[in-house]
PDB file of N, CA and C in Angstrom:
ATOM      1  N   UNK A   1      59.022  -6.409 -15.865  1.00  0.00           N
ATOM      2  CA  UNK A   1      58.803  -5.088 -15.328  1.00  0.00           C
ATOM      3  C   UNK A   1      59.932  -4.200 -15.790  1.00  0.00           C
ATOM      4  N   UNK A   2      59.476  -2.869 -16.860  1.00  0.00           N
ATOM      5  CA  UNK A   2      60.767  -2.056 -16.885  1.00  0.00           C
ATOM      6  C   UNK A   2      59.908  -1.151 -16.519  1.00  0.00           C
ATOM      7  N   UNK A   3      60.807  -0.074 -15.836  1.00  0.00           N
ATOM      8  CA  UNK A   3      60.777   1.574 -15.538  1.00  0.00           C
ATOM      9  C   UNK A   3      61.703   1.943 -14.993  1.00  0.00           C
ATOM     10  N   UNK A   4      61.619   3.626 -15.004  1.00  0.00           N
ATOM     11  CA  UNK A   4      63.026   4.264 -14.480  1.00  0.00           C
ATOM     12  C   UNK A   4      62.349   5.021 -13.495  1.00  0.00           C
ATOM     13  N   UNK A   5      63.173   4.943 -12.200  1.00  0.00           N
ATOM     14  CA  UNK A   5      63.037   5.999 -11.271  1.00  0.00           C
ATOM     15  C   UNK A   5      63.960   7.299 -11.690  1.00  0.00           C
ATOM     16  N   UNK A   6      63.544   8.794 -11.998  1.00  0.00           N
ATOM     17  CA  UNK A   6      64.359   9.820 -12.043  1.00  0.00           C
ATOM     18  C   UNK A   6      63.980  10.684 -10.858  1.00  0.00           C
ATOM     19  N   UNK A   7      65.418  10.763  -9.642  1.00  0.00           N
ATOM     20  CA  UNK A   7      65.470  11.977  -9.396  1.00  0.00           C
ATOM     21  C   UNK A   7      65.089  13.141  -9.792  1.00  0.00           C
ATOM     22  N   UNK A   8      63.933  14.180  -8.784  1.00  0.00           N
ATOM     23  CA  UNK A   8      64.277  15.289  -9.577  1.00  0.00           C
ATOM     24  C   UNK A   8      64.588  16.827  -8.795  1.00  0.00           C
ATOM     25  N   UNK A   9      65.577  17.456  -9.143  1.00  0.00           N
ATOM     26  CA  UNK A   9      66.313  17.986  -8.525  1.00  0.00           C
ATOM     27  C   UNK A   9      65.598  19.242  -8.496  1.00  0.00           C
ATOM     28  N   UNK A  10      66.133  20.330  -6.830  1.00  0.00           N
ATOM     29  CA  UNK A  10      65.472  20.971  -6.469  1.00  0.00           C
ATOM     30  C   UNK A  10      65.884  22.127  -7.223  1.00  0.00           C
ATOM     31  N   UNK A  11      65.310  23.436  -6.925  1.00  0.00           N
ATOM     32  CA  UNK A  11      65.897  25.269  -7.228  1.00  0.00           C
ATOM     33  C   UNK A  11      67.359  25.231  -7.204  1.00  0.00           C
ATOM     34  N   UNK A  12      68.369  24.421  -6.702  1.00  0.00           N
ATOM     35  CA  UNK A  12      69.745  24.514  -6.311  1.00  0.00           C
ATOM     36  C   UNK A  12      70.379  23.191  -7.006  1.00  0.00           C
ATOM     37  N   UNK A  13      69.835  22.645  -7.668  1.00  0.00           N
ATOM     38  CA  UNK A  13      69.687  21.036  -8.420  1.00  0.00           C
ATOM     39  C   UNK A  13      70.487  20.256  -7.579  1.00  0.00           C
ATOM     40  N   UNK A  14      69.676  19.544  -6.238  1.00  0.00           N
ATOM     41  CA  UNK A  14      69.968  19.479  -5.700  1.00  0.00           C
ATOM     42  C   UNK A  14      68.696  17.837  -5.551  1.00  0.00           C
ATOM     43  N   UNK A  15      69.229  16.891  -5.474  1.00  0.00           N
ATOM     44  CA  UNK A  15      68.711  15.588  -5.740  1.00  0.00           C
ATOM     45  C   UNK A  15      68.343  14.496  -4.823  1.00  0.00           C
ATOM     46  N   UNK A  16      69.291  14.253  -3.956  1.00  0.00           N
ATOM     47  CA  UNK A  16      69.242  13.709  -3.312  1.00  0.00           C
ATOM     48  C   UNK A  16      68.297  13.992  -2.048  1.00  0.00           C
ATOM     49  N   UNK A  17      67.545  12.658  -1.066  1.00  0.00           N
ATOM     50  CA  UNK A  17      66.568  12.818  -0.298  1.00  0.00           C
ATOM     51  C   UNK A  17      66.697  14.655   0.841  1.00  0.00           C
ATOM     52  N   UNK A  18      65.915  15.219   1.259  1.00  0.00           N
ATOM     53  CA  UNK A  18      66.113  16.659   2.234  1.00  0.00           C
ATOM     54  C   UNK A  18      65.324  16.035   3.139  1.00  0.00           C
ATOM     55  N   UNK A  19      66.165  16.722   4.758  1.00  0.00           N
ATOM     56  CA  UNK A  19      65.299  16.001   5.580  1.00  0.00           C
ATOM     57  C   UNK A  19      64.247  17.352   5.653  1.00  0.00           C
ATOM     58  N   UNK A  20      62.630  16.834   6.643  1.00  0.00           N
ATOM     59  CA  UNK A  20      61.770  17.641   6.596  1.00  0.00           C
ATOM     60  C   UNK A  20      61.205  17.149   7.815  1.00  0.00           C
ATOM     61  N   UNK A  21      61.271  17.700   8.683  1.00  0.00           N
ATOM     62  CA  UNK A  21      60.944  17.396  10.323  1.00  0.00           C
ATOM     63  C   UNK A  21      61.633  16.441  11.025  1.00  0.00           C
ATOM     64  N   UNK A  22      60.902  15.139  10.953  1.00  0.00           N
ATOM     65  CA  UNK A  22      61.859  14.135  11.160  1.00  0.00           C
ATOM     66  C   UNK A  22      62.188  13.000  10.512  1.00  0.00           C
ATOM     67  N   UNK A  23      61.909  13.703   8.945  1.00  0.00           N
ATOM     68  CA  UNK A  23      61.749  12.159   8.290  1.00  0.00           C
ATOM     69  C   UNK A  23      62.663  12.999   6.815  1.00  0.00           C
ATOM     70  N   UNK A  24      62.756  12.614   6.014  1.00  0.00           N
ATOM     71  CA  UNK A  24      63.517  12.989   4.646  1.00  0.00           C
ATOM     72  C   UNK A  24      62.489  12.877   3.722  1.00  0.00           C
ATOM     73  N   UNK A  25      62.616  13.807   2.678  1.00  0.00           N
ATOM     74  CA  UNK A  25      61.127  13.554   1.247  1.00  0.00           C
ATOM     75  C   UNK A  25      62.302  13.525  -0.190  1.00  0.00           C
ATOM     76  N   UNK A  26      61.743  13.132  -0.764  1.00  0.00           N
ATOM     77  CA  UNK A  26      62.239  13.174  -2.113  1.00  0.00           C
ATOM     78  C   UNK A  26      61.469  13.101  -3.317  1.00  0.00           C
ATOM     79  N   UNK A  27      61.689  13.848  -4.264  1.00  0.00           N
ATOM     80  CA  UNK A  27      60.628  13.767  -5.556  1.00  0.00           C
ATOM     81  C   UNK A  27      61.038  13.210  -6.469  1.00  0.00           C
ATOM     82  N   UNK A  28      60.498  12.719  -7.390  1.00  0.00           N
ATOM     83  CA  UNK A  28      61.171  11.593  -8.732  1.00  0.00           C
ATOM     84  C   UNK A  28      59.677  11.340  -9.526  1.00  0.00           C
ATOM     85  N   UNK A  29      60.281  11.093 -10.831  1.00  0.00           N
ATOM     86  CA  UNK A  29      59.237  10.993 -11.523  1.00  0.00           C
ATOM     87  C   UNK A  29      59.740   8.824 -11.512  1.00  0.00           C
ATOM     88  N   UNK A  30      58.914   8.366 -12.030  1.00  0.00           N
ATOM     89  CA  UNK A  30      58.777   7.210 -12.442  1.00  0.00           C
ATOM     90  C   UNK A  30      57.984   6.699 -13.612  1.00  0.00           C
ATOM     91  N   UNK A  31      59.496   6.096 -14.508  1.00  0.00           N
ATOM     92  CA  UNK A  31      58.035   6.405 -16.194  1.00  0.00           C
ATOM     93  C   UNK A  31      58.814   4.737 -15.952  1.00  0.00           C
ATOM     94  N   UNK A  32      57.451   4.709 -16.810  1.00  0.00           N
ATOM     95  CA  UNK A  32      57.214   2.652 -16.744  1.00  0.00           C
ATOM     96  C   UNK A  32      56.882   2.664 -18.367  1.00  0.00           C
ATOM     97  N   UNK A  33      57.579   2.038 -18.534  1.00  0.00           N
ATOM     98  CA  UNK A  33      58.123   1.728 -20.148  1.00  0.00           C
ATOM     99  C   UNK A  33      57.289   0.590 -20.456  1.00  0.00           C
ATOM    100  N   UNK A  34      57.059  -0.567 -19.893  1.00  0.00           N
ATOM    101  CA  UNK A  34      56.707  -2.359 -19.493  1.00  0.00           C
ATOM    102  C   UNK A  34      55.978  -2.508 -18.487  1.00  0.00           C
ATOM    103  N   UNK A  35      55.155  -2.691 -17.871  1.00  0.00           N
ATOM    104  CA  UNK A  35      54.135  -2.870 -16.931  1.00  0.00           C
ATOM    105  C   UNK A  35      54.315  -4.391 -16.793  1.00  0.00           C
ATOM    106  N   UNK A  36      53.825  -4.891 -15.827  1.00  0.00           N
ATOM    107  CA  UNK A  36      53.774  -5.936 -15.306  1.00  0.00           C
ATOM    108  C   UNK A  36      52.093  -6.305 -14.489  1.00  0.00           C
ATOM    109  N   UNK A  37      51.682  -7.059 -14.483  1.00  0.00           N
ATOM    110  CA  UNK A  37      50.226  -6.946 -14.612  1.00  0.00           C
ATOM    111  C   UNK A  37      49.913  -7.164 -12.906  1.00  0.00           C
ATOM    112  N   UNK A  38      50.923  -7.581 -12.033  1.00  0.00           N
ATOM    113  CA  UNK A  38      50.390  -7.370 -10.761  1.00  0.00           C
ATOM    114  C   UNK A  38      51.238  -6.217  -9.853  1.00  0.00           C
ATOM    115  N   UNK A  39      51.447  -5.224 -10.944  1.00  0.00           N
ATOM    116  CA  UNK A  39      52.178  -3.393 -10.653  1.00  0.00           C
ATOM    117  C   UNK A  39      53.429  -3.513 -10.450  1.00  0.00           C
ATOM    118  N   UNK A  40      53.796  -2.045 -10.926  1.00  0.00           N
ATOM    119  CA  UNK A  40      55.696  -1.748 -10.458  1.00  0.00           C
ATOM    120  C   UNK A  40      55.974  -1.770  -9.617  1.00  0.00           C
ATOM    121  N   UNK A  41      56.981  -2.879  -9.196  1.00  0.00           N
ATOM    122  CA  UNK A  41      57.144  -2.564  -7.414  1.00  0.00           C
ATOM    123  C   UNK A  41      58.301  -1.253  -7.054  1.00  0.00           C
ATOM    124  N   UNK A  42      57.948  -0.470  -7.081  1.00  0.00           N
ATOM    125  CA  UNK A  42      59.519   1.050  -6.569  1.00  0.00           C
ATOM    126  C   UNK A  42      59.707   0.151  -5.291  1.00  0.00           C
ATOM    127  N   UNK A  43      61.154   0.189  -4.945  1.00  0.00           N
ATOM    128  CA  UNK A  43      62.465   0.080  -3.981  1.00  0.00           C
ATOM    129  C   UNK A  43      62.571   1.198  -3.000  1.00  0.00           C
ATOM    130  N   UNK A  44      62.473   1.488  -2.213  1.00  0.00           N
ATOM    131  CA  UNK A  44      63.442   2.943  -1.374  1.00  0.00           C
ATOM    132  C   UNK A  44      64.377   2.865  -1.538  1.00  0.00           C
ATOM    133  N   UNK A  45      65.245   1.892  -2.097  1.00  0.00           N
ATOM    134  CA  UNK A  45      66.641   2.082  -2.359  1.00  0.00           C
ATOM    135  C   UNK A  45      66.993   3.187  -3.237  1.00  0.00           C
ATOM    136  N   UNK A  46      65.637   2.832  -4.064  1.00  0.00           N
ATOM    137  CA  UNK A  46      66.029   3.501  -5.742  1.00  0.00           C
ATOM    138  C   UNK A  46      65.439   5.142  -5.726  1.00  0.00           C
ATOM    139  N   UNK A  47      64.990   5.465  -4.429  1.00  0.00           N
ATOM    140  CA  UNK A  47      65.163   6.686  -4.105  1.00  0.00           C
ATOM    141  C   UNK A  47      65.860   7.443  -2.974  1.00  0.00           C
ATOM    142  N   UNK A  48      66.530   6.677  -2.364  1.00  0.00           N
ATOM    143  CA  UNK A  48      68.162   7.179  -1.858  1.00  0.00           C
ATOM    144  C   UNK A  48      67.737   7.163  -0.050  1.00  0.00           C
ATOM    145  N   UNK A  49      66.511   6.127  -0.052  1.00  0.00           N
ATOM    146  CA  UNK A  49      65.711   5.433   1.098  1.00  0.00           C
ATOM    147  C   UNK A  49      65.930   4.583   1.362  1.00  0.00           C
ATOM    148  N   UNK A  50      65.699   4.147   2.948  1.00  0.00           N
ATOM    149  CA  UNK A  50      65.677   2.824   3.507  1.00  0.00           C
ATOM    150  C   UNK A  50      64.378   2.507   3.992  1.00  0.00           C
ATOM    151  N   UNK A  51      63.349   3.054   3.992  1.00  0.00           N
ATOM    152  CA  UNK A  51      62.262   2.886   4.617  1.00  0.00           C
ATOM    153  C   UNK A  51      61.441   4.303   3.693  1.00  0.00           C
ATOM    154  N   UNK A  52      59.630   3.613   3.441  1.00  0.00           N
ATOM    155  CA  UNK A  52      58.981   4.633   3.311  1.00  0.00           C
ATOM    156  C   UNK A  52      57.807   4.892   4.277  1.00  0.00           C
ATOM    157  N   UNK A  53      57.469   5.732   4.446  1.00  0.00           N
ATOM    158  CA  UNK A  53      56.530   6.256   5.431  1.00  0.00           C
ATOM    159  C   UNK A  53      55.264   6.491   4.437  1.00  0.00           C
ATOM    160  N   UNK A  54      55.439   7.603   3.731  1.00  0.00           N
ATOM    161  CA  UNK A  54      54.302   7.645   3.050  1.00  0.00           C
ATOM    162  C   UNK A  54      54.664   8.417   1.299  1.00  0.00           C
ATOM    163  N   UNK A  55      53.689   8.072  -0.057  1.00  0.00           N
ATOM    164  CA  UNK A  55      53.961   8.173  -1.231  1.00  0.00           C
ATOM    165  C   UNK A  55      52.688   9.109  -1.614  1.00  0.00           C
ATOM    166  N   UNK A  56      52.868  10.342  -2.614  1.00  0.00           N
ATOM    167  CA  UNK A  56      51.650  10.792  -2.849  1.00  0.00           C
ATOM    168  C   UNK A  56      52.316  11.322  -4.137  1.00  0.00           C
ATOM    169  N   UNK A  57      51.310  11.208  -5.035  1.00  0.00           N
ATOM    170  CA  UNK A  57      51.297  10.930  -6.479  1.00  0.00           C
ATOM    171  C   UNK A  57      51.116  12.807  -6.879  1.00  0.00           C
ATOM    172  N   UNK A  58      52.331  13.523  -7.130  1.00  0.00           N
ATOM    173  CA  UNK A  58      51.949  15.180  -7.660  1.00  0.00           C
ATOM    174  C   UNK A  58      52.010  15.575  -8.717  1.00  0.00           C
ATOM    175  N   UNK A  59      51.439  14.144  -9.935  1.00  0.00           N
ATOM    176  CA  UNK A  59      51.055  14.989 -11.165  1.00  0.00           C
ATOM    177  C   UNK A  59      52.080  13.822 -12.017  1.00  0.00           C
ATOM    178  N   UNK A  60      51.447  13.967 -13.150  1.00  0.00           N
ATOM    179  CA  UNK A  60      51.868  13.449 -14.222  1.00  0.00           C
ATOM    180  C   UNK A  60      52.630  14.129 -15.228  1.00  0.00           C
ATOM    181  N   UNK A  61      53.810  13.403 -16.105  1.00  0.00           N
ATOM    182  CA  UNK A  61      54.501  14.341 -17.243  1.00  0.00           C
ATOM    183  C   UNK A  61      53.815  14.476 -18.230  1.00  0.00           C
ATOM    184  N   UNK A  62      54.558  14.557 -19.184  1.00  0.00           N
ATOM    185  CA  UNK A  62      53.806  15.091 -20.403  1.00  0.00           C
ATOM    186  C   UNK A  62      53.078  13.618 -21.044  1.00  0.00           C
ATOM    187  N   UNK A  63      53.787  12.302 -21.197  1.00  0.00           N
ATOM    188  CA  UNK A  63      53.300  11.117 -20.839  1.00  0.00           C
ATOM    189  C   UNK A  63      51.937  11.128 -19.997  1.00  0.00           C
ATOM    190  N   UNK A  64      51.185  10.531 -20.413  1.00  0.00           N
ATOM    191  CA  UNK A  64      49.345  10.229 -20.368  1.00  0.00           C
ATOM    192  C   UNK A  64      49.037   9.075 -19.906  1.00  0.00           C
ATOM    193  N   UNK A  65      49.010   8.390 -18.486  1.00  0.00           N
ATOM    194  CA  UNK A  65      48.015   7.334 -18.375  1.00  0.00           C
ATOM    195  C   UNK A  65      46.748   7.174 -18.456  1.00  0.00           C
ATOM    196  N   UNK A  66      46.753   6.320 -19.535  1.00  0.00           N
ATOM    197  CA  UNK A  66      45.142   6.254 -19.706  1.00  0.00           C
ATOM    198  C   UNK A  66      44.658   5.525 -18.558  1.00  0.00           C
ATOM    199  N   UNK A  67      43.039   6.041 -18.412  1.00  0.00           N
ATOM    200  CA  UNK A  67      42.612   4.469 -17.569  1.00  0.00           C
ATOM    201  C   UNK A  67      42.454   4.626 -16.247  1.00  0.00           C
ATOM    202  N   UNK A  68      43.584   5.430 -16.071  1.00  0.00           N
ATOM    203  CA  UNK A  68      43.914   5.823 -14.304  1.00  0.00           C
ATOM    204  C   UNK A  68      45.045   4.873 -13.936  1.00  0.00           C
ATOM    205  N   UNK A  69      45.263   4.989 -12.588  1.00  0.00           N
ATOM    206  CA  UNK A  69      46.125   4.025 -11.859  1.00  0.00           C
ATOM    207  C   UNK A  69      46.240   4.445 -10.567  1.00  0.00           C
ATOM    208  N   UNK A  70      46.771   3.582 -10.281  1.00  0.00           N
ATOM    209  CA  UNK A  70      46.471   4.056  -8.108  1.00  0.00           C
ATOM    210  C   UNK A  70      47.925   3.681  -7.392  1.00  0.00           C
ATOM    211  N   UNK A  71      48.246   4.136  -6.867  1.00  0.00           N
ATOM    212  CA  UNK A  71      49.758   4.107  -6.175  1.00  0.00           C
ATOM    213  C   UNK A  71      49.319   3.503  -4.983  1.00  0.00           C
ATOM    214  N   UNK A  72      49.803   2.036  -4.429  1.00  0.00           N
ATOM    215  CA  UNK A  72      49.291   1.545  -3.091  1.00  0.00           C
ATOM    216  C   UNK A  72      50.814   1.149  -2.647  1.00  0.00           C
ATOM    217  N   UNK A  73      51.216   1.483  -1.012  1.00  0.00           N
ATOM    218  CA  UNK A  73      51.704   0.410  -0.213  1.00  0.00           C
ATOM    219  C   UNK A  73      51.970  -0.829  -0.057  1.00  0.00           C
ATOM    220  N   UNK A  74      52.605  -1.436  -0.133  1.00  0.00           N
ATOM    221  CA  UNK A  74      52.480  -2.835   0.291  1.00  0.00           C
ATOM    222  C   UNK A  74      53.071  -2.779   1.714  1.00  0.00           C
ATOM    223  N   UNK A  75      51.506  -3.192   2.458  1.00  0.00           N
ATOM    224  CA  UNK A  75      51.462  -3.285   4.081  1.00  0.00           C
ATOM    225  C   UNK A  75      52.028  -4.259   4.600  1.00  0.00           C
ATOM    226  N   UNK A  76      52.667  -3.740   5.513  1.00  0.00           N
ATOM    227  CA  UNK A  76      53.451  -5.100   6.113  1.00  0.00           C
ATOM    228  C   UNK A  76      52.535  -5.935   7.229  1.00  0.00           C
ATOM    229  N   UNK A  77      53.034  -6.911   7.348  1.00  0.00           N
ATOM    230  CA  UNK A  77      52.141  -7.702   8.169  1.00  0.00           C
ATOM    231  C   UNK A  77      51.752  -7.493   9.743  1.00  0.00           C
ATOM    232  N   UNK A  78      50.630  -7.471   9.891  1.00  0.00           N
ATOM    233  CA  UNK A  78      50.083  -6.517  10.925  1.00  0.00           C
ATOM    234  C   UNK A  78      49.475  -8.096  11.873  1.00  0.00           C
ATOM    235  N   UNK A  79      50.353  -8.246  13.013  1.00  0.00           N
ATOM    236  CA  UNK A  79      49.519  -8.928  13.914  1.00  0.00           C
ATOM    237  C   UNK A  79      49.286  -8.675  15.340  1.00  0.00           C
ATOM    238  N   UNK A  80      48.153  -9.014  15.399  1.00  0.00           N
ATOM    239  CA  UNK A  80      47.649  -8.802  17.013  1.00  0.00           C
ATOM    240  C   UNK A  80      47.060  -9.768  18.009  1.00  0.00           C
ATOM    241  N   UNK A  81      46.626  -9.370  18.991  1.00  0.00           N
ATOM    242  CA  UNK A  81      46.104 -10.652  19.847  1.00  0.00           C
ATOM    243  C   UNK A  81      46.810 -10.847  20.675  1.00  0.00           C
ATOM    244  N   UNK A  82      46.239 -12.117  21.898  1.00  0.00           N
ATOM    245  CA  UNK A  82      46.687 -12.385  23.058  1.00  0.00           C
ATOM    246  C   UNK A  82      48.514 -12.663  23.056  1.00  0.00           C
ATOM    247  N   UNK A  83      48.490 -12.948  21.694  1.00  0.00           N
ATOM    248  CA  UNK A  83      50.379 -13.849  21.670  1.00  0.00           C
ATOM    249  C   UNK A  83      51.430 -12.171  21.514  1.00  0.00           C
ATOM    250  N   UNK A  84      50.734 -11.257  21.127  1.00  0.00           N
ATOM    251  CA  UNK A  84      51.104  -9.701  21.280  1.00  0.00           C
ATOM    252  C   UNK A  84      50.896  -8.838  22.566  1.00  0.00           C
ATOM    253  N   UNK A  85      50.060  -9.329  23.773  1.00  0.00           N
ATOM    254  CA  UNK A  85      49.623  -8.402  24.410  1.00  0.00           C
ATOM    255  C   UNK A  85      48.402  -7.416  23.626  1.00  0.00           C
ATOM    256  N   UNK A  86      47.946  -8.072  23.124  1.00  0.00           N
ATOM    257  CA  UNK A  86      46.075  -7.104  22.427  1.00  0.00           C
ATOM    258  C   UNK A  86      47.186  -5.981  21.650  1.00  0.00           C
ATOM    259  N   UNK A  87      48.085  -5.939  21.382  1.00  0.00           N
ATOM    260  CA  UNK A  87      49.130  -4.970  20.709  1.00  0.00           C
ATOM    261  C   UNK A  87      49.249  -5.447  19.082  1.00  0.00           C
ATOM    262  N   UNK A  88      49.077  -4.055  18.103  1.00  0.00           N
ATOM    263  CA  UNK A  88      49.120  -4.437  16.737  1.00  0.00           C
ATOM    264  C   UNK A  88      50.893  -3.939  16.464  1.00  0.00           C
ATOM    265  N   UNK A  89      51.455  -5.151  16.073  1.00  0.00           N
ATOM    266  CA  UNK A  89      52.515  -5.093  15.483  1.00  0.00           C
ATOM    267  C   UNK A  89      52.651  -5.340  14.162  1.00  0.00           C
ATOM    268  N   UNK A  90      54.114  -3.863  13.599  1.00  0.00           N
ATOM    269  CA  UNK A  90      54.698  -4.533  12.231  1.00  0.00           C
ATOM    270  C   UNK A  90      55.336  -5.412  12.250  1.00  0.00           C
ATOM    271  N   UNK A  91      55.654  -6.375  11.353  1.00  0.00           N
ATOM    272  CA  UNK A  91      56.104  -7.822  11.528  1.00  0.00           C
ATOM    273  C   UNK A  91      57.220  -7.338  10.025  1.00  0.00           C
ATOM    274  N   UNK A  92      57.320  -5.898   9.006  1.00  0.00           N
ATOM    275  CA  UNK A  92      57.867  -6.373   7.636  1.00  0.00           C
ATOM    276  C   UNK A  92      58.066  -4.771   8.132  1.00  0.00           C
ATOM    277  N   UNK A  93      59.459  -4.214   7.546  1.00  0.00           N
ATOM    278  CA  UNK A  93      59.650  -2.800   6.618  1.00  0.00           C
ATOM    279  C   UNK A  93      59.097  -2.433   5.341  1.00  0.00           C
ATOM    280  N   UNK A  94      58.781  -1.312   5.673  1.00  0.00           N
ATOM    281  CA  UNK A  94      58.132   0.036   4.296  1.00  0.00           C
ATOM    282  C   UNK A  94      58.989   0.210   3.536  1.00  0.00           C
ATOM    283  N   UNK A  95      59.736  -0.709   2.700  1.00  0.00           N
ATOM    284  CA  UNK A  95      60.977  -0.562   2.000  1.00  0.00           C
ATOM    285  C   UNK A  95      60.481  -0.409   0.225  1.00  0.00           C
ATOM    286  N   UNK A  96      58.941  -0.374   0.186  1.00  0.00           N
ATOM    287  CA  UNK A  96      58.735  -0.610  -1.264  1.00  0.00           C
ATOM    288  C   UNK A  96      57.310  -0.194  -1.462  1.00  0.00           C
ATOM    289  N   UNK A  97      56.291   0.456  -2.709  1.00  0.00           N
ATOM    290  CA  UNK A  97      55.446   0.588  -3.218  1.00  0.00           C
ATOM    291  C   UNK A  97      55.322  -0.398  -4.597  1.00  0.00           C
ATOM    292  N   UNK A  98      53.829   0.025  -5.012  1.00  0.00           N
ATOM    293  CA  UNK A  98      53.262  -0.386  -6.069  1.00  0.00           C
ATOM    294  C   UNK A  98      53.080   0.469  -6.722  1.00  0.00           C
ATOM    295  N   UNK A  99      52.822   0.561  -8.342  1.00  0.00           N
ATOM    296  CA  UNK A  99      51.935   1.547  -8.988  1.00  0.00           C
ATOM    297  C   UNK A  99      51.625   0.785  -9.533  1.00  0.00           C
ATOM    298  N   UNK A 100      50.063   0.705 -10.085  1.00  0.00           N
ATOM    299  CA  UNK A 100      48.903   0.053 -10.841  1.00  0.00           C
ATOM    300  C   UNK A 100      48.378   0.884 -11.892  1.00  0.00           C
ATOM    301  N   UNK A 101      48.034  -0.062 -12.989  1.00  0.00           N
ATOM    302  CA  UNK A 101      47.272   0.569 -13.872  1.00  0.00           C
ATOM    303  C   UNK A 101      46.506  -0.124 -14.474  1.00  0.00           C
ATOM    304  N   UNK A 102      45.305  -0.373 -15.181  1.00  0.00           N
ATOM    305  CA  UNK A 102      44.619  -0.893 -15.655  1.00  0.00           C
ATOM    306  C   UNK A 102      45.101  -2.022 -16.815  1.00  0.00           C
ATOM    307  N   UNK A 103      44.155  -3.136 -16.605  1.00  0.00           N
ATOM    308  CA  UNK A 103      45.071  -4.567 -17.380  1.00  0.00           C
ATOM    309  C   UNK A 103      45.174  -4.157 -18.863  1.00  0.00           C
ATOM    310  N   UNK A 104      44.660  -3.140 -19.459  1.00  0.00           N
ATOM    311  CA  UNK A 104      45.063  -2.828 -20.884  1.00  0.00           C
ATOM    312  C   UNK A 104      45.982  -2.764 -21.288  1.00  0.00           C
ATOM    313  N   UNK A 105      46.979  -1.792 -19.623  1.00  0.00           N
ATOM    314  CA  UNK A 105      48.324  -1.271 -19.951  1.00  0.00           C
ATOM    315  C   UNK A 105      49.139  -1.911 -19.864  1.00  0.00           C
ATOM    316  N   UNK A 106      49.207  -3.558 -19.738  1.00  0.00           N
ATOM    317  CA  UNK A 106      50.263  -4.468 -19.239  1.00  0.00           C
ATOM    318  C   UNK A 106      51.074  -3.967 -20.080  1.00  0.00           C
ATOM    319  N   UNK A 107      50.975  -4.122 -21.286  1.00  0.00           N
ATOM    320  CA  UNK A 107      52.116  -3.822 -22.450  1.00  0.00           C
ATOM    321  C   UNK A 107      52.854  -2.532 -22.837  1.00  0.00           C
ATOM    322  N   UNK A 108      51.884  -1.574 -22.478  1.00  0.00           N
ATOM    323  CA  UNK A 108      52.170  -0.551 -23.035  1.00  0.00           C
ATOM    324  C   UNK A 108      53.151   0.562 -22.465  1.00  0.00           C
ATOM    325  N   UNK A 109      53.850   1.386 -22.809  1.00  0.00           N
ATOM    326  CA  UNK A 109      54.542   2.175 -22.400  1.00  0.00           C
ATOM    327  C   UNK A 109      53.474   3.373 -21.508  1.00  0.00           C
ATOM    328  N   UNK A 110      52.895   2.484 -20.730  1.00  0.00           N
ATOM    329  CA  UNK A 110      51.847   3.728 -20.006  1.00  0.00           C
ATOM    330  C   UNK A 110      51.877   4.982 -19.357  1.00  0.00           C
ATOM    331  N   UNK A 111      53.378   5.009 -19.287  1.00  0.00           N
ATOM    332  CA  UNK A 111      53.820   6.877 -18.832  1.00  0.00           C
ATOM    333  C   UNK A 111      54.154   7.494 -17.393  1.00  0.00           C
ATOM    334  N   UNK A 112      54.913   8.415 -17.552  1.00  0.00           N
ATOM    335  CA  UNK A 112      54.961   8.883 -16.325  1.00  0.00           C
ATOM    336  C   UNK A 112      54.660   9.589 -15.238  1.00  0.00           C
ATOM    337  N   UNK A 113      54.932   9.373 -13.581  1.00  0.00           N
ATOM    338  CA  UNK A 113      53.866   9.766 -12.462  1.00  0.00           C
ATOM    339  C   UNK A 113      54.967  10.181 -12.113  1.00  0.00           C
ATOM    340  N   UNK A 114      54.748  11.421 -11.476  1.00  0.00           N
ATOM    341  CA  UNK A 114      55.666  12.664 -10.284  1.00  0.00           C
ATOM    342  C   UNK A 114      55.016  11.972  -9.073  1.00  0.00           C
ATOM    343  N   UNK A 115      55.737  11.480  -8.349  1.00  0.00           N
ATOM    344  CA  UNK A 115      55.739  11.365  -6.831  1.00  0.00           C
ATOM    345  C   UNK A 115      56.327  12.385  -5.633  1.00  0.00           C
ATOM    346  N   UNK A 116      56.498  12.589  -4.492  1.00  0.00           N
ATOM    347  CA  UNK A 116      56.861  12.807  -3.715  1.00  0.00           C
ATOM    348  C   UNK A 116      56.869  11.843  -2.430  1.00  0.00           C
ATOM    349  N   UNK A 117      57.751  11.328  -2.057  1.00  0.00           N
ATOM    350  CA  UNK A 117      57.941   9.965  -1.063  1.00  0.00           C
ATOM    351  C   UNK A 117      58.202  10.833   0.024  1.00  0.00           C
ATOM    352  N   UNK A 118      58.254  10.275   1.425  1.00  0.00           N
ATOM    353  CA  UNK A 118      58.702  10.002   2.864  1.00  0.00           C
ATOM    354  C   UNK A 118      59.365   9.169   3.560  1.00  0.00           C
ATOM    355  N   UNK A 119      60.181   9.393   4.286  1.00  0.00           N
ATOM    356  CA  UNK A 119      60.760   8.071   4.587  1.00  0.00           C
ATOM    357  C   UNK A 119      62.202   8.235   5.257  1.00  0.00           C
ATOM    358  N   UNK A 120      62.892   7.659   5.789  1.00  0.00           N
ATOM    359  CA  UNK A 120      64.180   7.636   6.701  1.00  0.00           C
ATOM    360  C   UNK A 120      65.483   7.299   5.624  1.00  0.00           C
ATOM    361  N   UNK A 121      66.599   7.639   6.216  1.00  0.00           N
ATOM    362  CA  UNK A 121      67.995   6.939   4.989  1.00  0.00           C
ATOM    363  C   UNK A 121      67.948   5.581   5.201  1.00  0.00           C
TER     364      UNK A 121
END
C-alpha cells in the first residue's frame, strides 16, 4: 500500500484540523500511488485525528480514477442483546477509513480524492 495524505490548507494557509461545533474537520487530498487490493486504509493520525466521525469524498484532482471507487468506514464492532441490556454497543474506535477502487487498479497509480473528514483530536 503506498499513498500520501496532503493537508490542505485554508484562505489563511492554515492546515491543521478547525474545530466546527463540536467536533474538528479537516480537508486533505489523498493520492494513492500503489493500491492494495483489499483498499487504503487512512489513519486519523495522519490527519491530525484521534477518532473519525464521518468522511465525505469533495472531488477529485486533476488525477482521474477510472472505474469509480467508494470511500467506506470500517465499523466497529457493534454488539447487542441480553449480555448488553437489549443496548447496541461500540466495542472498537473510528480511528481509520478505506478507499476502494476497482481490481484493475491494484497496480496502478489510480489518483487523487479531496476529502473532508470529522472527528475529535
Amino acid at each position: 500500500m503506498t499513498h500520501t495524505v496532503t493537508l490542505i490548507a485554508d484562505h489563511k494557509g492554515f492546515t491543521k484540523p478547525k474545530v466546527v461545533g463540536d467536533e474538528y474537520v479537516v480537508d486533505a487530498f489523498v493520492d494513492i500511488t500503489s493500491y492494495t487490493a483489499n483498499g487504503e486504509e487512512i489513519l486519523a493520525s495522519s490527519l491530525g485525528l484521534s477518532s473519525i466521525s464521518c468522511v465525505c469524498v469533495t472531488g477529485l484532482s486533476t488525477d482521474t480514477i477510472s472505474g469509480g471507487y467508494a470511500v467506506s468506514m470500517i465499523v466497529p464492532e457493534i454488539l447487542s442483546g441480553a449480555a448488553n441490556g437489549g443496548k447496541y454497543v461500540n466495542t472498537a474506535n473510528q480511528d481509520r477509513f478505506q478507499i476502494h477502487a476497482p481490481a484493475a487498479s491494484n497496480t496502478d497509480n489510480i489518483g487523487e480524492i479531496r476529502l473532508r473528514v470529522w472527528g475529535n483530536l
